[in-house]
C-alpha atoms as a PDB file:
ATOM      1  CA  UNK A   1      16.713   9.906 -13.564  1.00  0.00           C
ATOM      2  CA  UNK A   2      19.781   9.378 -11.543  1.00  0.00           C
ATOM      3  CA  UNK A   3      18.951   5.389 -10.615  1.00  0.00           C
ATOM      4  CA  UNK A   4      19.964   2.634 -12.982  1.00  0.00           C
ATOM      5  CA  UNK A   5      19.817  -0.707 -11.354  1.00  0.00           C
ATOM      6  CA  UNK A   6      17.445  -3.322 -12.164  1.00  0.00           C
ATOM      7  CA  UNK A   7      13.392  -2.255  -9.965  1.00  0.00           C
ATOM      8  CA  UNK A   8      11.407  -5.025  -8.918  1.00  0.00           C
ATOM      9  CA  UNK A   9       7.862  -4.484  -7.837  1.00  0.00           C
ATOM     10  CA  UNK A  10       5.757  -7.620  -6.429  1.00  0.00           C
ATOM     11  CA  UNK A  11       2.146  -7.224  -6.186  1.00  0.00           C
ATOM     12  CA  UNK A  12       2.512  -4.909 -10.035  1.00  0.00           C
ATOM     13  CA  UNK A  13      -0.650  -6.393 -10.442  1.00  0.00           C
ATOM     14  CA  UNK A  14      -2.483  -4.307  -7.441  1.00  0.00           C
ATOM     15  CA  UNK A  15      -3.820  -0.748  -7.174  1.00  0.00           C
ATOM     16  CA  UNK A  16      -0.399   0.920  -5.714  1.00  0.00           C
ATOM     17  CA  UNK A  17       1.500  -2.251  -7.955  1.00  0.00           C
ATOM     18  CA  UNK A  18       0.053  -0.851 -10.961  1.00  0.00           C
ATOM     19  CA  UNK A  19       0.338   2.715 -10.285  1.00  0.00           C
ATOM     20  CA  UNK A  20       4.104   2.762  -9.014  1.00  0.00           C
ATOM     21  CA  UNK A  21       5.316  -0.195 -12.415  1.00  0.00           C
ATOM     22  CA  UNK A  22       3.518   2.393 -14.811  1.00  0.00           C
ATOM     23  CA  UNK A  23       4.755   5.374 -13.524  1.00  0.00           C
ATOM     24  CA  UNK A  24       8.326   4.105 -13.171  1.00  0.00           C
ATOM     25  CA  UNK A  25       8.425   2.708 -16.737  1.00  0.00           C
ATOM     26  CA  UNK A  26       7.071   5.397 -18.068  1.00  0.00           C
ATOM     27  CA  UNK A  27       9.736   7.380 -17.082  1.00  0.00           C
ATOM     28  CA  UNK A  28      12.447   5.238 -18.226  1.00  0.00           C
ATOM     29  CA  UNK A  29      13.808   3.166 -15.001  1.00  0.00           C
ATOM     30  CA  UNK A  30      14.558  -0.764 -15.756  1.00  0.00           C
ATOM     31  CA  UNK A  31      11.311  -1.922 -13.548  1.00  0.00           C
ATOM     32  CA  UNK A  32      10.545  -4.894 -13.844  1.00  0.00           C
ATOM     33  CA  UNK A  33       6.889  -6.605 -12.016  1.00  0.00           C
ATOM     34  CA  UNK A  34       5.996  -9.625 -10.634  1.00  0.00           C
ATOM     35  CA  UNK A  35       1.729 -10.945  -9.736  1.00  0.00           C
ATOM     36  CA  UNK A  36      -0.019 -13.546 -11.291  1.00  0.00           C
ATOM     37  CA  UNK A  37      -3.662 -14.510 -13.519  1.00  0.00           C
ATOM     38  CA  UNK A  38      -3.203 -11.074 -15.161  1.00  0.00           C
ATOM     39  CA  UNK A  39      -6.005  -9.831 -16.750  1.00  0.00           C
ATOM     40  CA  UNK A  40      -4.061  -7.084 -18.827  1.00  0.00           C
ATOM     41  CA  UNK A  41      -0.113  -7.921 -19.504  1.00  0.00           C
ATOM     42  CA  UNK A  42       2.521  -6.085 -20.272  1.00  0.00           C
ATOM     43  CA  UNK A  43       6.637  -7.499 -21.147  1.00  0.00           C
ATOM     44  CA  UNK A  44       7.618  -6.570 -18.162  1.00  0.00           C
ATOM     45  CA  UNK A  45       5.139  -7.994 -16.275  1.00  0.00           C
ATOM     46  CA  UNK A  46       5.915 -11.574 -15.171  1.00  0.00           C
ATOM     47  CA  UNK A  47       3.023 -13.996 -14.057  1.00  0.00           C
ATOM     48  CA  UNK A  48       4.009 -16.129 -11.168  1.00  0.00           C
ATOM     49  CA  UNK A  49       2.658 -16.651  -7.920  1.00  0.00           C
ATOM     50  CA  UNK A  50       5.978 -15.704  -5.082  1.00  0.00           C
ATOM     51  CA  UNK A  51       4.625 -18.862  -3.464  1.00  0.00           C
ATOM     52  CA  UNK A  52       5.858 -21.095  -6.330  1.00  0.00           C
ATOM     53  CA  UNK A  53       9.223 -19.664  -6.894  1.00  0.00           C
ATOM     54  CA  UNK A  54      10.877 -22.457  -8.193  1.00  0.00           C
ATOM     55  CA  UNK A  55      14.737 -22.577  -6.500  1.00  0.00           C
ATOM     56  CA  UNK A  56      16.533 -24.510  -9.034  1.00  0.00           C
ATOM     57  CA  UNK A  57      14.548 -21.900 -11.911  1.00  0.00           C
ATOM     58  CA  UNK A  58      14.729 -18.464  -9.242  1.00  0.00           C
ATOM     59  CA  UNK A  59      13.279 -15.529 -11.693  1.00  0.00           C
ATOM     60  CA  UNK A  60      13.748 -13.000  -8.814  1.00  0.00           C
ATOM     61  CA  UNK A  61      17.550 -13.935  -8.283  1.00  0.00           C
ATOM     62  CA  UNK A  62      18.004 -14.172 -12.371  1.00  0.00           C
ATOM     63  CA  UNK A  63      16.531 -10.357 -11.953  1.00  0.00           C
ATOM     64  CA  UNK A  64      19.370  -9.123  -9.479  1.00  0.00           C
ATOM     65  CA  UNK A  65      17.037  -6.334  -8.390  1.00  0.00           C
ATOM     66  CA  UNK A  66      19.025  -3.592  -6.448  1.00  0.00           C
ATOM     67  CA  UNK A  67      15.860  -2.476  -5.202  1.00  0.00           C
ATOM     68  CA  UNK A  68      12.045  -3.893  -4.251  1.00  0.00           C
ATOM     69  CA  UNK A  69       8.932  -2.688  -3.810  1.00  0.00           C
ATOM     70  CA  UNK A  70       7.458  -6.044  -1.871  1.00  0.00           C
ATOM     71  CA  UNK A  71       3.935  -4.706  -2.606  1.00  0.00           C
ATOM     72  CA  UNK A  72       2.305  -8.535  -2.496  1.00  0.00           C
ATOM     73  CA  UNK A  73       0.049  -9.239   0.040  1.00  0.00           C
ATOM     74  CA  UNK A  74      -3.577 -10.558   0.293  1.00  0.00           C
ATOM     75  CA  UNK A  75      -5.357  -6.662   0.102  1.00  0.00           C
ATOM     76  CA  UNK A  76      -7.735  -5.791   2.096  1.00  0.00           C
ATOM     77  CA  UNK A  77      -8.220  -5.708   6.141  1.00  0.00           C
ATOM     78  CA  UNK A  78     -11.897  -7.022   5.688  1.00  0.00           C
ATOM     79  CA  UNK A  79     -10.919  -9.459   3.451  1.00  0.00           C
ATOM     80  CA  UNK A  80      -8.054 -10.965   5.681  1.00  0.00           C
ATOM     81  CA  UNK A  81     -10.484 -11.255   8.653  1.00  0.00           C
ATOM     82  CA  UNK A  82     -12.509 -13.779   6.484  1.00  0.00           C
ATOM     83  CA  UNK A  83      -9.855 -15.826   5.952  1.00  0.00           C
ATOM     84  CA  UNK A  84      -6.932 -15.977   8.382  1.00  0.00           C
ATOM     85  CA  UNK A  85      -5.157 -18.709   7.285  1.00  0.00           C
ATOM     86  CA  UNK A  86      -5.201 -17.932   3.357  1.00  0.00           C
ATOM     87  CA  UNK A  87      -4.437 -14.270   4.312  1.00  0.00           C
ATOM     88  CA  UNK A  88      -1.118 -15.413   6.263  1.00  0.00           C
ATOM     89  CA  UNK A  89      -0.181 -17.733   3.413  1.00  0.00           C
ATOM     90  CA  UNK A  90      -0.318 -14.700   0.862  1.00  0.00           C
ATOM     91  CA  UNK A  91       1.215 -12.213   3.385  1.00  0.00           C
ATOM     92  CA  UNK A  92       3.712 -14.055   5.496  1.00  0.00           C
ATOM     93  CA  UNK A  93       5.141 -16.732   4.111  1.00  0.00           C
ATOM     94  CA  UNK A  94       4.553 -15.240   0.637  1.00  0.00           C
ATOM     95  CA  UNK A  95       7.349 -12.567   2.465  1.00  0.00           C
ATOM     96  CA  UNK A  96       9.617 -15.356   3.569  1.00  0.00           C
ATOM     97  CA  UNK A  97       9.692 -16.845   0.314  1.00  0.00           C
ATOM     98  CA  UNK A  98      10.697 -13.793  -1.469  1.00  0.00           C
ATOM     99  CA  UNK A  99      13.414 -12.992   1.133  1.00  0.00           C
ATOM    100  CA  UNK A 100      15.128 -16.176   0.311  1.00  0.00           C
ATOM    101  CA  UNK A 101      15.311 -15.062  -2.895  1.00  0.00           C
ATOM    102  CA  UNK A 102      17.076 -11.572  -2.023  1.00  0.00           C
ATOM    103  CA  UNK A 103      21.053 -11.523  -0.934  1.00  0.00           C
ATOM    104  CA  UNK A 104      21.447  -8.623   2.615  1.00  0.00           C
ATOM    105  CA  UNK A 105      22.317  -5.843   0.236  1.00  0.00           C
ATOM    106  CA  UNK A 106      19.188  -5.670  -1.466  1.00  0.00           C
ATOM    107  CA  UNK A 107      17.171  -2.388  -0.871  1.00  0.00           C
ATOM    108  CA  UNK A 108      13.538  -3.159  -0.013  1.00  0.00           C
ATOM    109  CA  UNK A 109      10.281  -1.176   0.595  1.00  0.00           C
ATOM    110  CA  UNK A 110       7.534  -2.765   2.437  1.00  0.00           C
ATOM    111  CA  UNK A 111       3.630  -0.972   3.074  1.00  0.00           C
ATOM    112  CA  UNK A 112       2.715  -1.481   6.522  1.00  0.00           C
ATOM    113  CA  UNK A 113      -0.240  -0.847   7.466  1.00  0.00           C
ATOM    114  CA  UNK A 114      -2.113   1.888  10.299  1.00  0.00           C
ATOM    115  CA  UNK A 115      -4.058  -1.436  11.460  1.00  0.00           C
ATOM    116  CA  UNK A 116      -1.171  -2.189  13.912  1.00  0.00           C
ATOM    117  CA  UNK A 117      -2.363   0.894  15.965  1.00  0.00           C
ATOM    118  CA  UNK A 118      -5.939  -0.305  16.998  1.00  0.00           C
ATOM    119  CA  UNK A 119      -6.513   0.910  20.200  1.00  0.00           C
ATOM    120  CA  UNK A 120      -3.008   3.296  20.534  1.00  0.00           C
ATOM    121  CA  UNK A 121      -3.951   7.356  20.533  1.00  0.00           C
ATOM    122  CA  UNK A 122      -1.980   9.289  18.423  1.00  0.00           C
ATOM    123  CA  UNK A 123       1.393   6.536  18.064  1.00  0.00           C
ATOM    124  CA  UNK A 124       4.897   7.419  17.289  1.00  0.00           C
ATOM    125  CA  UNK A 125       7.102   4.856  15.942  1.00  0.00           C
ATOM    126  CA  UNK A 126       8.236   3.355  19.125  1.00  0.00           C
ATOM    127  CA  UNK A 127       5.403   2.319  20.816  1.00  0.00           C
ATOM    128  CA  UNK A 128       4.824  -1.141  21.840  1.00  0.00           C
ATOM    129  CA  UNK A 129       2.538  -2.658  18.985  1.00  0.00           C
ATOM    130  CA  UNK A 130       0.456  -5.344  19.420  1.00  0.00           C
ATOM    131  CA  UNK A 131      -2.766  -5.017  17.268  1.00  0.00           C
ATOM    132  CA  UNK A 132      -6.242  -7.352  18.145  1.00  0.00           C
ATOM    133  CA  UNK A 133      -6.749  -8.175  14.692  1.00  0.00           C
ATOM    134  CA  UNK A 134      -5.447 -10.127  11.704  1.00  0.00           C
ATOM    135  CA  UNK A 135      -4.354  -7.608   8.917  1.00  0.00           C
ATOM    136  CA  UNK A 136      -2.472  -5.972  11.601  1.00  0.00           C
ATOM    137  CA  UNK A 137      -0.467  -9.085  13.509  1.00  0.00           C
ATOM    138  CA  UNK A 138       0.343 -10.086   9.612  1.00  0.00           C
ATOM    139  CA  UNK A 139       1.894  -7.162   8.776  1.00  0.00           C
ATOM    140  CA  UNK A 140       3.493  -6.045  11.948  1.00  0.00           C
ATOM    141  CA  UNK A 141       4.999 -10.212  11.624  1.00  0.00           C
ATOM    142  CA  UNK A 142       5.917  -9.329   8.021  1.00  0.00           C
ATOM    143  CA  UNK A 143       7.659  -5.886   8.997  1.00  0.00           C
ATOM    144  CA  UNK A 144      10.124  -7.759  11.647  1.00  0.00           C
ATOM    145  CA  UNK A 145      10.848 -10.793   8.846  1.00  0.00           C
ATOM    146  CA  UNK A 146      12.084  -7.843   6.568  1.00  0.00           C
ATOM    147  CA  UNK A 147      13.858  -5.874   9.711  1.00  0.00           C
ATOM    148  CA  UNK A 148      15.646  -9.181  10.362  1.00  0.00           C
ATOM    149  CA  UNK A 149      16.722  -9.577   6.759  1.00  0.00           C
ATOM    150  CA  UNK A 150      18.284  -6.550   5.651  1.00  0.00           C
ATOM    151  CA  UNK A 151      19.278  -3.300   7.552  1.00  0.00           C
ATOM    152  CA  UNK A 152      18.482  -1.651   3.935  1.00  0.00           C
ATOM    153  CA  UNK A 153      14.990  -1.170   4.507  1.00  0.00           C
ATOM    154  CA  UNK A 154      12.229   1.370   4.378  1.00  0.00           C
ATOM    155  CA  UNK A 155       8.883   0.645   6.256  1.00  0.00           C
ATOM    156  CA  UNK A 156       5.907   2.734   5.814  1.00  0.00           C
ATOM    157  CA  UNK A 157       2.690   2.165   8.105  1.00  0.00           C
ATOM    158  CA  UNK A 158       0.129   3.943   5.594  1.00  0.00           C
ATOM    159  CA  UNK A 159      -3.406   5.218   6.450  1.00  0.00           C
ATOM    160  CA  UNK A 160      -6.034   4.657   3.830  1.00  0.00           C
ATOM    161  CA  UNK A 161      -4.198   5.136   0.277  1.00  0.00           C
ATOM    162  CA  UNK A 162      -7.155   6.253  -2.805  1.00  0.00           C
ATOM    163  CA  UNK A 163      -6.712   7.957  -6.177  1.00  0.00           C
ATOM    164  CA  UNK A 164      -9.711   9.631  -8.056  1.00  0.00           C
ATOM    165  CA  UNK A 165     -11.880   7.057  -8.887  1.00  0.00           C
ATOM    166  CA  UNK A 166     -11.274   4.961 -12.423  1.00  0.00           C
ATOM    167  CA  UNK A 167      -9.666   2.024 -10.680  1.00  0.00           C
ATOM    168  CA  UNK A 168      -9.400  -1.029 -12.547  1.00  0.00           C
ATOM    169  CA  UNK A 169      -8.250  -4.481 -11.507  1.00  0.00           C
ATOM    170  CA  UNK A 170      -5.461  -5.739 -13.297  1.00  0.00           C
ATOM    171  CA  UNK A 171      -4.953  -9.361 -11.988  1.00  0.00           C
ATOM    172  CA  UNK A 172      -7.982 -11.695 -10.521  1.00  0.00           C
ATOM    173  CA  UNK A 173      -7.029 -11.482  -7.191  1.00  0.00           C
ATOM    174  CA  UNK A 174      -6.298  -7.807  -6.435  1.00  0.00           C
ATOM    175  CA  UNK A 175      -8.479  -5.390  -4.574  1.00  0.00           C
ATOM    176  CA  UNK A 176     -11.255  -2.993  -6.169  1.00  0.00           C
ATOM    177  CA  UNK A 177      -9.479  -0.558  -4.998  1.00  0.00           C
ATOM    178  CA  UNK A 178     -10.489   1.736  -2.000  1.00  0.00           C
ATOM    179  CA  UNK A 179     -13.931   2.169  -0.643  1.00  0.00           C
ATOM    180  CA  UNK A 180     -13.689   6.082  -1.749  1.00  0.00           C
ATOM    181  CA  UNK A 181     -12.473   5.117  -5.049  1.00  0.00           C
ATOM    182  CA  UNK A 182     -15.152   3.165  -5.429  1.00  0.00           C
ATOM    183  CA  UNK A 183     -17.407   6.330  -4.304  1.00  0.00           C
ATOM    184  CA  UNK A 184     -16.220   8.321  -6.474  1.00  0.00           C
ATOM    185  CA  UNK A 185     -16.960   6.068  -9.377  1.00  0.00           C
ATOM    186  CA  UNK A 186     -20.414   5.787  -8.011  1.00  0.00           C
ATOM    187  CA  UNK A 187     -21.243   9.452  -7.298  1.00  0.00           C
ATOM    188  CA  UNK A 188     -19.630  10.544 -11.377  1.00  0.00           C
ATOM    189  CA  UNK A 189     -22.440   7.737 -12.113  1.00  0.00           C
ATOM    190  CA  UNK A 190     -25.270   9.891 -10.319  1.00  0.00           C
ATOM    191  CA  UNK A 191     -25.916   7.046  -7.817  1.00  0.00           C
ATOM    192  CA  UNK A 192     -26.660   7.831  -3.968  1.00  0.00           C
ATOM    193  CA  UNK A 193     -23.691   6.859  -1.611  1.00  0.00           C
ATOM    194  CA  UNK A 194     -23.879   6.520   2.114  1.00  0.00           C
ATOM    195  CA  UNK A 195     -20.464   6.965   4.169  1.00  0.00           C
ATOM    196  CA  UNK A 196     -19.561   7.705   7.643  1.00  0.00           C
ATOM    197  CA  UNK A 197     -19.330  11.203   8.544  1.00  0.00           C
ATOM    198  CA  UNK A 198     -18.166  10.315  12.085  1.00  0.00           C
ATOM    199  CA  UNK A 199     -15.160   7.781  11.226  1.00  0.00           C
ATOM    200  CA  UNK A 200     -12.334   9.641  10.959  1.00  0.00           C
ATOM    201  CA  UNK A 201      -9.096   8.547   9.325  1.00  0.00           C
ATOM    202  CA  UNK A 202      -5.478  10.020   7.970  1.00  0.00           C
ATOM    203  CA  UNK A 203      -5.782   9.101   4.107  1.00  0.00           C
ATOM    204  CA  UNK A 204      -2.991   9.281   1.842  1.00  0.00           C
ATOM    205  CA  UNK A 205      -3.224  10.448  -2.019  1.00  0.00           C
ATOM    206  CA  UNK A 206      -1.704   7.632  -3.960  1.00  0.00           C
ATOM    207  CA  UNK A 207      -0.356  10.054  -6.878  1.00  0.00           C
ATOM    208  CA  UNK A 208       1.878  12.144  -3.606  1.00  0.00           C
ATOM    209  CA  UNK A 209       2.877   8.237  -2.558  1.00  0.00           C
ATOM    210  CA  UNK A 210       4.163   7.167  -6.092  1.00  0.00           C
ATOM    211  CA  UNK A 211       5.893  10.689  -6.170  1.00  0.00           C
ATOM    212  CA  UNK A 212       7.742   9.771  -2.697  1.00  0.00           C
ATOM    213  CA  UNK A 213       7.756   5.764  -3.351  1.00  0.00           C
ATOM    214  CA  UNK A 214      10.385   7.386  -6.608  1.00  0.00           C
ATOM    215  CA  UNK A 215      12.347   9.153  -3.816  1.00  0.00           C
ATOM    216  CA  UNK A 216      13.225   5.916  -1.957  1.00  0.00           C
ATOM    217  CA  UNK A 217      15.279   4.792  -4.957  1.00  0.00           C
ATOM    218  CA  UNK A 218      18.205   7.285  -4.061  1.00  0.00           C
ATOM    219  CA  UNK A 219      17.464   7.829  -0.569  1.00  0.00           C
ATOM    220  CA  UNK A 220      19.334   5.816   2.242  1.00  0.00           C
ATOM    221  CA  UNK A 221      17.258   7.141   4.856  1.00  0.00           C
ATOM    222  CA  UNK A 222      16.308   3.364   6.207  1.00  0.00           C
ATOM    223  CA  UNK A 223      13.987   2.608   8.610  1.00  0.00           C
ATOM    224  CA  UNK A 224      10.513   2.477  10.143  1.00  0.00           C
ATOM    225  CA  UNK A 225       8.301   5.189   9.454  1.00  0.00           C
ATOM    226  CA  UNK A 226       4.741   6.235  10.106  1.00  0.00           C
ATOM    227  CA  UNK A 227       2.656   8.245   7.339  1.00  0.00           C
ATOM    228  CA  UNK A 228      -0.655  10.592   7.993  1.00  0.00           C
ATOM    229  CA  UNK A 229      -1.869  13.488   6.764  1.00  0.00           C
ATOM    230  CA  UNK A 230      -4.412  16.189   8.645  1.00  0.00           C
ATOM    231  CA  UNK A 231      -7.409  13.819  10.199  1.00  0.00           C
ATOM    232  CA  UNK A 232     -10.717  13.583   8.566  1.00  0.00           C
ATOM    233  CA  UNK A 233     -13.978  12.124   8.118  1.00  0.00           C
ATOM    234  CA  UNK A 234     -14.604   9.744   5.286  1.00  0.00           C
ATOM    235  CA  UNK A 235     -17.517  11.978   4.295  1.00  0.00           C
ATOM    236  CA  UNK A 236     -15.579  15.228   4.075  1.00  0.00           C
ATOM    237  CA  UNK A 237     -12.611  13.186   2.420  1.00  0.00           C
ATOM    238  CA  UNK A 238     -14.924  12.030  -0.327  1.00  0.00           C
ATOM    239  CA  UNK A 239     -16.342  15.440  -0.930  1.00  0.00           C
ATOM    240  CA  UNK A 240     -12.716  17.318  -0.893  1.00  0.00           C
ATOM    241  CA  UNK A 241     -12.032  14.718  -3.713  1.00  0.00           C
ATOM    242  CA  UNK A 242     -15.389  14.995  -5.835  1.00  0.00           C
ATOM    243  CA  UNK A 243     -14.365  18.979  -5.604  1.00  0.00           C
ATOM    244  CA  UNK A 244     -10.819  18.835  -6.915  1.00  0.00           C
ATOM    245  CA  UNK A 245     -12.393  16.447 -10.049  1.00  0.00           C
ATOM    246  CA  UNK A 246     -15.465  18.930 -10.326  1.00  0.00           C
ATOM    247  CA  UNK A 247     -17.879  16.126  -9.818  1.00  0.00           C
ATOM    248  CA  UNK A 248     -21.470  16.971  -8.728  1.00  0.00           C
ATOM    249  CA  UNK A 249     -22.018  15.461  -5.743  1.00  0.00           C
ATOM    250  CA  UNK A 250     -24.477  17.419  -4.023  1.00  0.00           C
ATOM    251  CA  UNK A 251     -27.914  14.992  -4.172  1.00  0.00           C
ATOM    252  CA  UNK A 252     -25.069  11.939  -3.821  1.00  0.00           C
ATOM    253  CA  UNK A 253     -23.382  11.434  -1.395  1.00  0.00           C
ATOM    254  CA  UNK A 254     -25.629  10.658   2.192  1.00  0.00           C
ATOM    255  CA  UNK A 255     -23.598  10.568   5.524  1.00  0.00           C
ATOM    256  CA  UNK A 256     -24.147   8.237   7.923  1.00  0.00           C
ATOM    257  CA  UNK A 257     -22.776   7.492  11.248  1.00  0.00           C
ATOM    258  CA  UNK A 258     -20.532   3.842  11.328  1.00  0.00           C
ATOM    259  CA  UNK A 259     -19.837   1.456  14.567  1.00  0.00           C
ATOM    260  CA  UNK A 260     -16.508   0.740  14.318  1.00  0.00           C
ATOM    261  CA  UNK A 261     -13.263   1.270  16.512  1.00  0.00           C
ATOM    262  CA  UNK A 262     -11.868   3.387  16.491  1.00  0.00           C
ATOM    263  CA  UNK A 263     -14.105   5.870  15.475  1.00  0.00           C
ATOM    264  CA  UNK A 264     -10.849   8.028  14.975  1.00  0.00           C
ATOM    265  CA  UNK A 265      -6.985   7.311  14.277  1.00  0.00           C
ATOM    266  CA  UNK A 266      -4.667  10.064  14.307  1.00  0.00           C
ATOM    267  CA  UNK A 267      -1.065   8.854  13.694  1.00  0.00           C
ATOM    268  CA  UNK A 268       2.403  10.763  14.530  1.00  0.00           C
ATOM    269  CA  UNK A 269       4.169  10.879  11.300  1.00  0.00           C
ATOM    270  CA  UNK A 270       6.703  13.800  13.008  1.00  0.00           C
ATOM    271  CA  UNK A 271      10.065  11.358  12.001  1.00  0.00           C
ATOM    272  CA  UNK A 272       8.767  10.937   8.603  1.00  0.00           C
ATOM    273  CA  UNK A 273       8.465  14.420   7.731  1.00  0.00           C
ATOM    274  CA  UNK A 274      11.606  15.204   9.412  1.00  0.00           C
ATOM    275  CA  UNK A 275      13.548  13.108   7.291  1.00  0.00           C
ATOM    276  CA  UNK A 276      11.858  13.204   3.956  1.00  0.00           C
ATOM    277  CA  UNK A 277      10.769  16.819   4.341  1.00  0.00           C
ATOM    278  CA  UNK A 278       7.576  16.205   2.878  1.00  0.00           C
ATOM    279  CA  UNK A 279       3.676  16.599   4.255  1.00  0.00           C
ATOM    280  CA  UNK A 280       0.647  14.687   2.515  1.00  0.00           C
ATOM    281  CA  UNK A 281      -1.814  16.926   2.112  1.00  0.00           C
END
């Protein structure tokens, strides 16, 4: 572990904010995590809402962090749909308060999202973006706040990020985790799932993201970046994952054919893997 300055992750309290604070502590790095109405706490854990950062009492600039995860946001693309005007509180200016808190020369990591490329075939990283629905004009707003900020950034626009089942929520407010997590959990339960067989997606394994997320820490390799992996169905996804936990899934899991656009994004993530040297598989 060659990084010692003080970690910061916002959002600890989500399903990549838990996975990235526990792994990092775990292996010794000063991290330190910020969500609120915890349902399991830790010391390093702090409970307070970004939105109520208090100037005259700043926790995040009594922290110092030389680096940040700004994992915060209001999860979920369906979710943010619903509720346009709570989901821009809780992703945009939820972003411009914590960038008040930061001086320039603070590193920071930000998830994008592949929702910004509704509609685009096969994008690079310098096409003209501008996505017809709310997750994506939130983040793509939130990824030109942090752009403006600090030239010490790292951008990822990540495809569909699931573990192997076993999520739990550790705050009120977080997600449930992905819709194949959720599968999974369903399927090791014997109970009959339906999912799209002709919906086809780049997914990313969140244990190869927390391995890479640690990379970031001693890389200066700023930028934008897009992240894939090989193209598949949400069906044959499911089942490559029920196979590398052993899980019978054979009477269990029922495709179906979905209605929604597009029925396949394929993402260029050639700059990525040039720079990082490194393929999600």
């Amino acid at each position: 572990m060659s990084y010692k300055g003080n970690i910061l992750i916002t959002g600890a309290g989500g399903f990549i904010g838990t996975a990235i604070f526990l792994s990092l502590k775990k292996k010794g790095y000063k991290v330190f995590g910020v969500d609120f109405d915890y349902i399991k706490h830790d010391e390093n854990l702090i409970d307070l809402n970004l939105l109520n950062i208090d100037t005259n009492n700043n926790v995040i600039k009594d922290l110092k962090p030389n680096f940040v995860y700004h994992l915060a946001a209001y999860a979920g693309p369906p979710r943010n749909e619903k509720n346009p005007k709570f989901a821009r509180k809780y992703n945009v200016e939820l972003t411009k308060k914590l960038l008040k808190s930061l001086n320039k020369n603070t590193r920071i990591f930000f998830p994008s999202t592949d929702k910004i490329f509704e509609g685009i075939v096969f994008p690079d990283e310098n096409i003209k973006l501008n996505p017809p629905n709310v997750h994506g004009k939130l983040k793509l707003e939130c990824e030109n706040l942090i752009k403006a900020h600090t030239k010490n950034h790292f951008i990822f626009r990540q495809p569909v990020v699931h573990a192997y089942g076993g999520h739990f929520q550790s705050t009120k407010m977080s997600g449930t985790g992905s819709f194949l997590d959720q599968s999974v959990d369903l399927v090791q339960k014997k109970t009959k799932v339906k999912i799209f067989s002709n919906v086809k997606r780049c997914f990313l394994k969140l244990d190869e993201l927390i391995h890479l997320y640690e990379i970031l820490l001693t890389s200066e390799k700023y930028g934008t970046y897009n992240l894939s992996s090989p193209i598949k169905s949400y069906y044959n996804r499911l089942i490559e994952i029920c196979d590398s936990k052993k899980i019978d899934y054979q009477k269990y899991i029922i495709p179906t054919e979905g209605n929604v656009n597009p029925l396949e994004q394929d993402i260029n993530s050639e700059k990525f893997e040039k720079n990082f040297n490194f393929k999600f598989s």
